[in-house]
PDB file of N, CA and C in Angstrom:
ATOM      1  N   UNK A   1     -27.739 -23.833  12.293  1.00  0.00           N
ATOM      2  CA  UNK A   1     -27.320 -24.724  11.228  1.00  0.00           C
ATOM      3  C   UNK A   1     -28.023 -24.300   9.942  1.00  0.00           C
ATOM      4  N   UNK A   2     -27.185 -24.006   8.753  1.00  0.00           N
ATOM      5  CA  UNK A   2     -27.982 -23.401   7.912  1.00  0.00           C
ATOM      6  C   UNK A   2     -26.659 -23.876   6.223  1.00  0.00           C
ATOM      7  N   UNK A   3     -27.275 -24.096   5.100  1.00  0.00           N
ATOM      8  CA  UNK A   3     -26.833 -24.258   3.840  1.00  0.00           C
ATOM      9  C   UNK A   3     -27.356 -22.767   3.385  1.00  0.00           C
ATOM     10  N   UNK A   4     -25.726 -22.409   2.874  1.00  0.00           N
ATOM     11  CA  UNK A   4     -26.447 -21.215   2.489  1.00  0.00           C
ATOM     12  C   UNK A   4     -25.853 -21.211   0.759  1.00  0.00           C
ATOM     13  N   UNK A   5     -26.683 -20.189  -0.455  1.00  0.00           N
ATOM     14  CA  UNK A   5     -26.239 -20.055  -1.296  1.00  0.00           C
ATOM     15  C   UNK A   5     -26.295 -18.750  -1.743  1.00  0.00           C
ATOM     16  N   UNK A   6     -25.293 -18.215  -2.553  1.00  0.00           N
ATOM     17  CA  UNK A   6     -25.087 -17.081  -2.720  1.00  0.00           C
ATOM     18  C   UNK A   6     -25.604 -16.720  -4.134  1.00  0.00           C
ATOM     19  N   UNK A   7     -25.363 -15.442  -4.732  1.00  0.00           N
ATOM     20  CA  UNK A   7     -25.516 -15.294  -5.930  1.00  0.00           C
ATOM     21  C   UNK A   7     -24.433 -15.447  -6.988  1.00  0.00           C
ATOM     22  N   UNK A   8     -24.976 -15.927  -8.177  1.00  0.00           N
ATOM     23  CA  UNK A   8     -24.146 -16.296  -9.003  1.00  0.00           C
ATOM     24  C   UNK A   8     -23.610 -15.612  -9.984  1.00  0.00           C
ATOM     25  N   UNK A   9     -22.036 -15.289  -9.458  1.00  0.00           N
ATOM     26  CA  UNK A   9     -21.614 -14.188 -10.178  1.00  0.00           C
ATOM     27  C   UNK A   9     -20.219 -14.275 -10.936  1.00  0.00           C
ATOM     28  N   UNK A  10     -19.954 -15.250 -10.670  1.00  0.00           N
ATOM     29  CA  UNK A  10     -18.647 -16.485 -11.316  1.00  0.00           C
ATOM     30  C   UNK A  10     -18.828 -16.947 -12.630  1.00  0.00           C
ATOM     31  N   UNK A  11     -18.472 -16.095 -14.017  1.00  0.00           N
ATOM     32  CA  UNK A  11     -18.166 -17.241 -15.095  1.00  0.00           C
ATOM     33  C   UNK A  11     -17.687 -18.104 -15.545  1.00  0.00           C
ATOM     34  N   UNK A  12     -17.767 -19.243 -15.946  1.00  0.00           N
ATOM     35  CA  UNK A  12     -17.056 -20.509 -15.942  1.00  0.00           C
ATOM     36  C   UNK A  12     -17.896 -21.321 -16.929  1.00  0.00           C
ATOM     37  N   UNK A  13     -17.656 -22.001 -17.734  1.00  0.00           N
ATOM     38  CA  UNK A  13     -18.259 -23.295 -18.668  1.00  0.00           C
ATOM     39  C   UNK A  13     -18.991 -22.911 -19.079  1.00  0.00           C
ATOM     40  N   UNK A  14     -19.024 -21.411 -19.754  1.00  0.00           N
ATOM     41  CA  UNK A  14     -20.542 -21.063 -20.857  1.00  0.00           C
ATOM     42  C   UNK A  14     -21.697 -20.952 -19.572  1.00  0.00           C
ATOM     43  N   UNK A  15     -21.620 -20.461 -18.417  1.00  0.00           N
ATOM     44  CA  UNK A  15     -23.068 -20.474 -17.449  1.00  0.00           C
ATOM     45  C   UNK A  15     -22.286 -19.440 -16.103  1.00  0.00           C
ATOM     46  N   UNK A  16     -23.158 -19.747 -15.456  1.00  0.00           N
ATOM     47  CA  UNK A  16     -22.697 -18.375 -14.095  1.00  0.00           C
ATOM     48  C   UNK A  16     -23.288 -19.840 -12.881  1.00  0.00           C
ATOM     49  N   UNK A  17     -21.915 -19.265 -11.741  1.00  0.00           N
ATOM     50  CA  UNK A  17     -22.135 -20.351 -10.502  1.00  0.00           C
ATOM     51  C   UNK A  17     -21.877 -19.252  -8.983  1.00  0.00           C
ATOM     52  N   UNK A  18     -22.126 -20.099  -8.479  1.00  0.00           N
ATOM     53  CA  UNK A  18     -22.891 -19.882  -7.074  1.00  0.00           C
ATOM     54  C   UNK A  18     -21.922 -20.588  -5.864  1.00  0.00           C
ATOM     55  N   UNK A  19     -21.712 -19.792  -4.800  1.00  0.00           N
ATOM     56  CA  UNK A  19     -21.086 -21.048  -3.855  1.00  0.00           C
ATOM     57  C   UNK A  19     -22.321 -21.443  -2.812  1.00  0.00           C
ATOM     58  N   UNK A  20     -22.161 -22.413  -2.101  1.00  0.00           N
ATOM     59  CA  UNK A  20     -22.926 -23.395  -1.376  1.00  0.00           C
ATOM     60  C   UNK A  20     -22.132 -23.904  -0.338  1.00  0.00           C
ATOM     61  N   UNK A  21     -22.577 -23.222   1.128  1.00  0.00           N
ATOM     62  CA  UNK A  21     -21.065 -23.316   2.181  1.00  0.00           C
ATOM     63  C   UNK A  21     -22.518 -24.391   3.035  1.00  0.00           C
ATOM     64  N   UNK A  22     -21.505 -24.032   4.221  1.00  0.00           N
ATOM     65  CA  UNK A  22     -22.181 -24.608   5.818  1.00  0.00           C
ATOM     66  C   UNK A  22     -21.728 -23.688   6.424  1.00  0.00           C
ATOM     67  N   UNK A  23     -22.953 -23.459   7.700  1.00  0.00           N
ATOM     68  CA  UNK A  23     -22.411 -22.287   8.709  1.00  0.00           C
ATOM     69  C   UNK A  23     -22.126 -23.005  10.057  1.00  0.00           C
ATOM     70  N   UNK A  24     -22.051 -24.557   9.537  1.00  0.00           N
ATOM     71  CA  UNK A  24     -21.723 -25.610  10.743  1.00  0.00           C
ATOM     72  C   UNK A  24     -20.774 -26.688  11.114  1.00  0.00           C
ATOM     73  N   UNK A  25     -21.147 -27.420   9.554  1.00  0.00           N
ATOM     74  CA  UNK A  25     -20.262 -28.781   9.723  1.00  0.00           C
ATOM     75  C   UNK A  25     -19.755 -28.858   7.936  1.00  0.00           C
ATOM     76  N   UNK A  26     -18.930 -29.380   7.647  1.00  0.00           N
ATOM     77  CA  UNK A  26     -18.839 -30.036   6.202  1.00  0.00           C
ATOM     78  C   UNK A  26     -19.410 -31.168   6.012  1.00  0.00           C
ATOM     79  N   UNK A  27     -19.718 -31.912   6.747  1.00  0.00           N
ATOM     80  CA  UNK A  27     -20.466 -33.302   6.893  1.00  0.00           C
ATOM     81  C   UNK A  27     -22.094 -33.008   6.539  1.00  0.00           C
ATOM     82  N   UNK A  28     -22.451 -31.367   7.346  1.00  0.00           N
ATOM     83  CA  UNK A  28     -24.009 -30.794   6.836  1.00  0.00           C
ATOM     84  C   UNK A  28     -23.950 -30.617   5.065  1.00  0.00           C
ATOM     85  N   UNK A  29     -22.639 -30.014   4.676  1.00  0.00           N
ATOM     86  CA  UNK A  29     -22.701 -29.460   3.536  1.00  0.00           C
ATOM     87  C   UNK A  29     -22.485 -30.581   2.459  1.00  0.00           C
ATOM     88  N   UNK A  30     -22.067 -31.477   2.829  1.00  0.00           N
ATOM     89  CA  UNK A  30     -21.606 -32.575   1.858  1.00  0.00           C
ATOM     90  C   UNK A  30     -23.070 -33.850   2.109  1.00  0.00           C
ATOM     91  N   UNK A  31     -23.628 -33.836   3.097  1.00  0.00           N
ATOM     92  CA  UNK A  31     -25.171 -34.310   2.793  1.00  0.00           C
ATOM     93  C   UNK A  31     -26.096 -34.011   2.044  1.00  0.00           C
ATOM     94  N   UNK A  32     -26.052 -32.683   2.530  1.00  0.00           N
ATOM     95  CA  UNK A  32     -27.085 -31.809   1.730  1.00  0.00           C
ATOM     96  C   UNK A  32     -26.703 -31.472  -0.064  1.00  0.00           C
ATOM     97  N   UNK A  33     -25.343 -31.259  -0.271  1.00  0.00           N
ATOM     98  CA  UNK A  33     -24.972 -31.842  -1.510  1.00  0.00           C
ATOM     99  C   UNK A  33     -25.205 -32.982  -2.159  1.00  0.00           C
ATOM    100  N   UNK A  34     -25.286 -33.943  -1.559  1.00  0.00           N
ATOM    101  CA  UNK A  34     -25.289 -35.355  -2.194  1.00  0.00           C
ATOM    102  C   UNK A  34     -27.076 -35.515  -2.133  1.00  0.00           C
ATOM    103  N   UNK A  35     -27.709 -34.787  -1.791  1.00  0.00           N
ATOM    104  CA  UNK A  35     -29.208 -35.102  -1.398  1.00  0.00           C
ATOM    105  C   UNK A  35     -29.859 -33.750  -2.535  1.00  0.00           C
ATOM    106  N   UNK A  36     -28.591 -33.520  -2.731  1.00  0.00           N
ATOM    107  CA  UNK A  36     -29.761 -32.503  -4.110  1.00  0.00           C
ATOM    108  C   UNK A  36     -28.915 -32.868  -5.669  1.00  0.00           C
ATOM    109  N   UNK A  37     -27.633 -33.822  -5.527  1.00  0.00           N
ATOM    110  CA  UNK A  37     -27.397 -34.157  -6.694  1.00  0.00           C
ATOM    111  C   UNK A  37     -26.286 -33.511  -7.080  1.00  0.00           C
ATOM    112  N   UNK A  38     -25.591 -32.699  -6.432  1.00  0.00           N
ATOM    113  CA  UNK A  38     -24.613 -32.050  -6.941  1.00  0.00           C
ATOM    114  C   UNK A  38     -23.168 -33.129  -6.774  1.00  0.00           C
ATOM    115  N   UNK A  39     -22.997 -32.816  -7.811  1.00  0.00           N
ATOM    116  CA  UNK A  39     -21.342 -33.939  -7.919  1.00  0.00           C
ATOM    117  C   UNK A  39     -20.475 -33.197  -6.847  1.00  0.00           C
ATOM    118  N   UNK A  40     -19.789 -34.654  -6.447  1.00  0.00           N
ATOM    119  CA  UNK A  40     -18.480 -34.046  -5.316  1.00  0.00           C
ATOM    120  C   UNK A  40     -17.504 -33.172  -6.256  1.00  0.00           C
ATOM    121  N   UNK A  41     -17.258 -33.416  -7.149  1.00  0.00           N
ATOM    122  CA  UNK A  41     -16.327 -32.493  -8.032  1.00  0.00           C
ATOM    123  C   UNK A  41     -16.525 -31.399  -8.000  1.00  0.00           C
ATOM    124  N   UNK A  42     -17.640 -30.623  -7.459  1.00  0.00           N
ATOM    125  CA  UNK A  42     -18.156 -29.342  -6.838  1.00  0.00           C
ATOM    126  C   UNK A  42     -17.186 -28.566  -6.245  1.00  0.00           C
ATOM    127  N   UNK A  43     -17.099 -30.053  -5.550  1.00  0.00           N
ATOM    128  CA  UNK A  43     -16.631 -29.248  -4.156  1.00  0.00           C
ATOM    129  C   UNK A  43     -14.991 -28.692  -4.283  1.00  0.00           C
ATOM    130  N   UNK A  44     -14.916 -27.783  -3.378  1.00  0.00           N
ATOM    131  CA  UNK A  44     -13.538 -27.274  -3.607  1.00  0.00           C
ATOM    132  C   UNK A  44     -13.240 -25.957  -1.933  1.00  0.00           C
ATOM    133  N   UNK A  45     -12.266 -27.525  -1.353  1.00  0.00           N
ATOM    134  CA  UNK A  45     -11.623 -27.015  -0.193  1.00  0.00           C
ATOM    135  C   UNK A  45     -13.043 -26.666   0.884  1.00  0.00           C
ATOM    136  N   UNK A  46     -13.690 -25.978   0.829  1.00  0.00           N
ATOM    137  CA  UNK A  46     -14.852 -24.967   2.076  1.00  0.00           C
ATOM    138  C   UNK A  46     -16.557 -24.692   1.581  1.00  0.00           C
ATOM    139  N   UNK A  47     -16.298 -25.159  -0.091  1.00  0.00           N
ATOM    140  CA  UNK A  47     -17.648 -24.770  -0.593  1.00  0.00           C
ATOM    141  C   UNK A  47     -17.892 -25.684  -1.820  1.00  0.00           C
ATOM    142  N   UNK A  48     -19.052 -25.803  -2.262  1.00  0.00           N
ATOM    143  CA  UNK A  48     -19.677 -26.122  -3.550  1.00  0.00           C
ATOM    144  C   UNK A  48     -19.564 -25.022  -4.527  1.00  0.00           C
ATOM    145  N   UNK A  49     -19.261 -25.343  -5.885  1.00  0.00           N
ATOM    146  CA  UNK A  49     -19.326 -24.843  -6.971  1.00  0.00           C
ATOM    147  C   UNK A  49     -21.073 -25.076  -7.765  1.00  0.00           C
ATOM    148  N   UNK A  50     -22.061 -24.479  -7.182  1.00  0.00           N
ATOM    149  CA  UNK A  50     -23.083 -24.460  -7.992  1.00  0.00           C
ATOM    150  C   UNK A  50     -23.607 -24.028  -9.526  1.00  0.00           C
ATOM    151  N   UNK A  51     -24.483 -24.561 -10.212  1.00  0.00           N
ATOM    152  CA  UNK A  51     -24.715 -23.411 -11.583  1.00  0.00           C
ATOM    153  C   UNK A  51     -26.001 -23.043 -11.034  1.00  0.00           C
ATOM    154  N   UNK A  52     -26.192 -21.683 -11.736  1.00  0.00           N
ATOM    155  CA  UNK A  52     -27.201 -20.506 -11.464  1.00  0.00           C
ATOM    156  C   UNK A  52     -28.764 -21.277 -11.409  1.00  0.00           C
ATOM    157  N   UNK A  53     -28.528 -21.968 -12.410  1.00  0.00           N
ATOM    158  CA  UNK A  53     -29.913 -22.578 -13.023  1.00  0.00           C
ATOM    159  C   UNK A  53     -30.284 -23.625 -11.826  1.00  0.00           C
ATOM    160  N   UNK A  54     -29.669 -24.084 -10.271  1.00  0.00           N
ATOM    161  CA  UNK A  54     -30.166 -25.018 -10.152  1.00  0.00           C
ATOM    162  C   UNK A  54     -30.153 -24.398  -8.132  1.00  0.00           C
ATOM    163  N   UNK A  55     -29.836 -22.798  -8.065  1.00  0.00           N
ATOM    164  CA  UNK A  55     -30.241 -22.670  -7.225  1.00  0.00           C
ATOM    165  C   UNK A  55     -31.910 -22.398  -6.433  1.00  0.00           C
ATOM    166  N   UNK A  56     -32.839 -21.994  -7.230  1.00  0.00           N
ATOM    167  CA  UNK A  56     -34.021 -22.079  -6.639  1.00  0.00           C
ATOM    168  C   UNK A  56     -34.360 -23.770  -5.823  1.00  0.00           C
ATOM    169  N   UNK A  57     -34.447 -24.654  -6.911  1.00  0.00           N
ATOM    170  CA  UNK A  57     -34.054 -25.968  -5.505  1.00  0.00           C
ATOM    171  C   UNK A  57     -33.558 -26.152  -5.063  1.00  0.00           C
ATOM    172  N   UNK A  58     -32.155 -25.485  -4.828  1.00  0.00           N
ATOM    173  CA  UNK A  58     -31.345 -25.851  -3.807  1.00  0.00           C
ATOM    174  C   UNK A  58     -31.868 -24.993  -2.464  1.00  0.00           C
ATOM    175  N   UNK A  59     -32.270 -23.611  -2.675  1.00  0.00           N
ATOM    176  CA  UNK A  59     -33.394 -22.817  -1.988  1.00  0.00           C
ATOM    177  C   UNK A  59     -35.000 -23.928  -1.299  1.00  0.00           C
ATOM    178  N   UNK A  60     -35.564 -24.234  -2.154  1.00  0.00           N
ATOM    179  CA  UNK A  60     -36.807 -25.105  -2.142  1.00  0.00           C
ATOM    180  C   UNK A  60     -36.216 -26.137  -1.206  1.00  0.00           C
ATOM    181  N   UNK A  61     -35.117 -26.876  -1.270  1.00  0.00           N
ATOM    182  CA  UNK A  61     -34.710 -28.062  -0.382  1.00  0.00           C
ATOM    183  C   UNK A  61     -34.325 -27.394   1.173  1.00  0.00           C
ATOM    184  N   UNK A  62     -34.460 -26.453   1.341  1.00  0.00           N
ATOM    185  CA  UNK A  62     -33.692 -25.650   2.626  1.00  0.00           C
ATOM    186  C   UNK A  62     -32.688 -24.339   2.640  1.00  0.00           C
ATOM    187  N   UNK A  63     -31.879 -24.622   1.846  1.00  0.00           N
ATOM    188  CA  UNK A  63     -30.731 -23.224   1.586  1.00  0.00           C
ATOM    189  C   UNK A  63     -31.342 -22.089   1.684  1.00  0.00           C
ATOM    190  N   UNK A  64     -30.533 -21.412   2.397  1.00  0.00           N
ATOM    191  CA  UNK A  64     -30.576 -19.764   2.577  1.00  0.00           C
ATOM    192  C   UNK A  64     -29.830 -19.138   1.406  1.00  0.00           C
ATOM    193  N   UNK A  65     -30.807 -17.968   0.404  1.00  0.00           N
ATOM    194  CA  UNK A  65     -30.170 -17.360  -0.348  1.00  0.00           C
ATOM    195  C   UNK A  65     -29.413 -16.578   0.654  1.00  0.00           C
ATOM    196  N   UNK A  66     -28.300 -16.132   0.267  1.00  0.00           N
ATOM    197  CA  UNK A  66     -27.782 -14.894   1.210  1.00  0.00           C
ATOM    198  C   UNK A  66     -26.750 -14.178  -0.055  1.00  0.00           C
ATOM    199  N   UNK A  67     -26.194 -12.950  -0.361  1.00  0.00           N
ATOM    200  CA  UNK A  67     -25.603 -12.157  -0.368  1.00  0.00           C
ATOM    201  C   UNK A  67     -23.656 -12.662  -0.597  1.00  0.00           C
ATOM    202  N   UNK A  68     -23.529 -12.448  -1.438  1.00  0.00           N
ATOM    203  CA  UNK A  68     -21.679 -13.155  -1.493  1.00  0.00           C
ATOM    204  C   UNK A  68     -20.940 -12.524   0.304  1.00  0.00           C
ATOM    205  N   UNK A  69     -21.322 -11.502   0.411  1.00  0.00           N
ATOM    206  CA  UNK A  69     -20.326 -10.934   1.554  1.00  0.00           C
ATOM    207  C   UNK A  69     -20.533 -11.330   2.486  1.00  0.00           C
ATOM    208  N   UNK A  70     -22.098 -11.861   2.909  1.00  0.00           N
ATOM    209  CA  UNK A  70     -22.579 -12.491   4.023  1.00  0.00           C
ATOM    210  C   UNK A  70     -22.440 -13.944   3.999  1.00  0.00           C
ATOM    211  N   UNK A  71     -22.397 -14.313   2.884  1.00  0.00           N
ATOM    212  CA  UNK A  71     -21.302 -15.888   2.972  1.00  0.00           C
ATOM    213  C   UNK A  71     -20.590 -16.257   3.454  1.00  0.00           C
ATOM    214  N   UNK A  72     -19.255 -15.525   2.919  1.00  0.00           N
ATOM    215  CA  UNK A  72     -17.956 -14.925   3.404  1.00  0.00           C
ATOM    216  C   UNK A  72     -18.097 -15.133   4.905  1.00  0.00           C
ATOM    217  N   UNK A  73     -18.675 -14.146   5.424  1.00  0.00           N
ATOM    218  CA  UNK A  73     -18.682 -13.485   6.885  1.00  0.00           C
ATOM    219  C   UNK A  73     -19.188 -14.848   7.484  1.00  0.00           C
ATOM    220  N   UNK A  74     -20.128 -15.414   7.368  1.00  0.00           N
ATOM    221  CA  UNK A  74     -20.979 -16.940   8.248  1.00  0.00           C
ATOM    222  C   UNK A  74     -20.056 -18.033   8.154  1.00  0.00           C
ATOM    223  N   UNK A  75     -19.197 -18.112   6.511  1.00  0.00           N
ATOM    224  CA  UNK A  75     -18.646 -19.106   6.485  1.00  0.00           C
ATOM    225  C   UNK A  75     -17.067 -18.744   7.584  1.00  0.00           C
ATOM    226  N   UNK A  76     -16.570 -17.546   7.649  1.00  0.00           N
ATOM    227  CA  UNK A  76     -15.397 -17.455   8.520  1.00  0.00           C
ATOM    228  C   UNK A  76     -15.806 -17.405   9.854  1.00  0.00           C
ATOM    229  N   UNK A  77     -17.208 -16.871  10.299  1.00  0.00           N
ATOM    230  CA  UNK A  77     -17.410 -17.220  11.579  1.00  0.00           C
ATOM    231  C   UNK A  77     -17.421 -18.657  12.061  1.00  0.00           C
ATOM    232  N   UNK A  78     -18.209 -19.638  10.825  1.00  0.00           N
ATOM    233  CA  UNK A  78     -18.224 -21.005  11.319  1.00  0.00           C
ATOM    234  C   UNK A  78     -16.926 -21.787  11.353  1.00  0.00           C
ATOM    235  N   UNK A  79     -15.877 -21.001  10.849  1.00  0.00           N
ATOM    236  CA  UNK A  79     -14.418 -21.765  11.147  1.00  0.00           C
ATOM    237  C   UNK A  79     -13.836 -22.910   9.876  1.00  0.00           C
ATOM    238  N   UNK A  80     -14.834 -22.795   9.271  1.00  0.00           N
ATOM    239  CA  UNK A  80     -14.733 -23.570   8.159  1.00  0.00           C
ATOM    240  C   UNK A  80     -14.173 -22.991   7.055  1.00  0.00           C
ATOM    241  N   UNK A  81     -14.017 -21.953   6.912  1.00  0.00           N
ATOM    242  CA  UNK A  81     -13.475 -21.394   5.685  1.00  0.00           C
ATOM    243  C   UNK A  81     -12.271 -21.338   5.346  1.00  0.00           C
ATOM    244  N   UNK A  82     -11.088 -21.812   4.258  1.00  0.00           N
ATOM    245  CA  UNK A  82      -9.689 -22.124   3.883  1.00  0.00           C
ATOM    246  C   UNK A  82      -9.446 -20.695   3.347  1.00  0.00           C
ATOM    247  N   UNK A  83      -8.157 -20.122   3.823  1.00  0.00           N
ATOM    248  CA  UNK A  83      -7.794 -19.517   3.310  1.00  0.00           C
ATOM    249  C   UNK A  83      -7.530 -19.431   1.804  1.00  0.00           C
ATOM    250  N   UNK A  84      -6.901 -18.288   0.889  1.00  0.00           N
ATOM    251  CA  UNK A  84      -6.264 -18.747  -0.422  1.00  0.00           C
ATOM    252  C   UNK A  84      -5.043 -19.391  -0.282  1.00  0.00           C
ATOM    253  N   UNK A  85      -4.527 -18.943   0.865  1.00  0.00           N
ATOM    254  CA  UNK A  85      -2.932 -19.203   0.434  1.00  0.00           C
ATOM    255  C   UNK A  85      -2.767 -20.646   1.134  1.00  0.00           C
ATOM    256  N   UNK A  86      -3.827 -21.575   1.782  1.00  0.00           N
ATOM    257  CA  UNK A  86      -4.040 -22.798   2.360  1.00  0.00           C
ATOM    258  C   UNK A  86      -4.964 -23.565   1.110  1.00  0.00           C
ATOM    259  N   UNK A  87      -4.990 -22.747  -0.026  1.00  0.00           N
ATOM    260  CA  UNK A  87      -5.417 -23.963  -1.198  1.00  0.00           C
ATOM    261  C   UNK A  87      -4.119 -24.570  -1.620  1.00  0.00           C
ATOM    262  N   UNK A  88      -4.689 -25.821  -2.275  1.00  0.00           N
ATOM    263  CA  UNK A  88      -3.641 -26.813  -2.729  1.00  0.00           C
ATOM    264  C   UNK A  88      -4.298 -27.447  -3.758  1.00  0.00           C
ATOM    265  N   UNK A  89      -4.066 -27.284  -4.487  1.00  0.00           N
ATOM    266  CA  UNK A  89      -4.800 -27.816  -6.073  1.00  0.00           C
ATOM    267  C   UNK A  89      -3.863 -28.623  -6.558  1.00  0.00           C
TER     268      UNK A  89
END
């Protein structure tokens, strides 16, 4: 069971963001979200939308830095991950 966060390599709103999965449950990832402050509006479909500036505590609270590709890879092993063509915006 592990929150993991990646590096932030996504521009968006004048800042650089980060995703923030589960390699378990969405229920882990949406606790652990709400317990470090991040708005549900984050969220989107399989992951959190983090900003750069606020991953070292999200690290400090538990999260595993890891690598974008090794995200990827933990979050499709844990079964949790939405395809693109299964988004619905």
């Amino acid at each position: 069971m592990a929150i993991l966060v990646d590096d932030p390599l996504w521009p968006a709103h004048d800042r650089f963001w980060a995703h923030m999965v589960s390699d378990t449950s969405l229920d882990e990832l949406h606790d652990f979200a709400r317990r470090a402050g991040i708005p549900a509006r984050g969220f989107d479909h399989d992951h959190y939308d983090v900003p750069a500036e606020r991953i070292d505590a999200l690290v400090a609270m538990g999260a595993t830095r890891v690598g974008p590709k090794e995200l990827v890879r933990r979050l499709i092993a844990s079964g949790l991950r939405v395809k693109e063509r299964d988004r619905r915006d």
